[in-house]
Protein backbone atom coordinates (compact mmCIF):
# COMPACT_ATOMS: atom_id res chain seq x y z
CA UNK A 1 144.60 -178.84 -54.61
CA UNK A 2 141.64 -180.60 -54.39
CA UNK A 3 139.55 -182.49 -52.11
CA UNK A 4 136.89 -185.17 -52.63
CA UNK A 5 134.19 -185.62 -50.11
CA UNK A 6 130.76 -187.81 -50.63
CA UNK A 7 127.48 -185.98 -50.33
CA UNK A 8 124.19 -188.08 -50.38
CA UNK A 9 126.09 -191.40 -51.95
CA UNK A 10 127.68 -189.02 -54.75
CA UNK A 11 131.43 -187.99 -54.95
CA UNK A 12 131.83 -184.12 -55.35
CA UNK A 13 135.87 -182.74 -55.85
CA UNK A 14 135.88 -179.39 -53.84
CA UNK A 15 139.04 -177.30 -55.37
CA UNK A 16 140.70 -175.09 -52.57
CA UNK A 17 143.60 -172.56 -52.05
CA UNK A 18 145.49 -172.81 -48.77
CA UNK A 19 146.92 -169.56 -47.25
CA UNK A 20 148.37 -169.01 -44.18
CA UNK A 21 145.63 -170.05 -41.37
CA UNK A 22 142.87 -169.80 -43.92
CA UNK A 23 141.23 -172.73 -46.58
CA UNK A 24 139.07 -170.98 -49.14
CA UNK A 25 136.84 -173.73 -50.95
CA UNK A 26 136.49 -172.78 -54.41
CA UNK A 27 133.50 -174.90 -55.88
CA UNK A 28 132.07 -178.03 -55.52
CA UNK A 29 131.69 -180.33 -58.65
CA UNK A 30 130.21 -183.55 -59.09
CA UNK A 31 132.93 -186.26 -60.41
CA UNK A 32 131.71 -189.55 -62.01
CA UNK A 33 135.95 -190.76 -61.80
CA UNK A 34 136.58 -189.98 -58.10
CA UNK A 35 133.14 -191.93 -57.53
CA UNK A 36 134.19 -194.83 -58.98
CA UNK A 37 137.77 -194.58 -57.42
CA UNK A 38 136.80 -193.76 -54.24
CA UNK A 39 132.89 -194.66 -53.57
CA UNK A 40 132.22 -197.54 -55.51
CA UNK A 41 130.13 -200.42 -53.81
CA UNK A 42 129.97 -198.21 -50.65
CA UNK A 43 126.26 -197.15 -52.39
CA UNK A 44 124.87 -199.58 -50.29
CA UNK A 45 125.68 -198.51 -46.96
């Protein structure tokens, strides 16, 4: 699984394992798709 979350007007897609109570993030990597699915003309703001 993977999250996307936006760091300084950029989208990053964080890859994580779930177990039991615990998340462990595996990397963060910079994604020119998920920022223009999910971030673009939010720039701006």
């Amino acid at each position: 699984m993977a999250v996307v979350v936006k760091v300084d007007d950029y989208a990053w897609l964080v890859p994580y394992v779930e177990k039991d109570e615990e998340i462990f993030l595996k990397a963060i990597i910079p994604s020119r798709r998920a920022f223009k699915q999910y971030l673009k003309g939010q720039a701006d703001e």
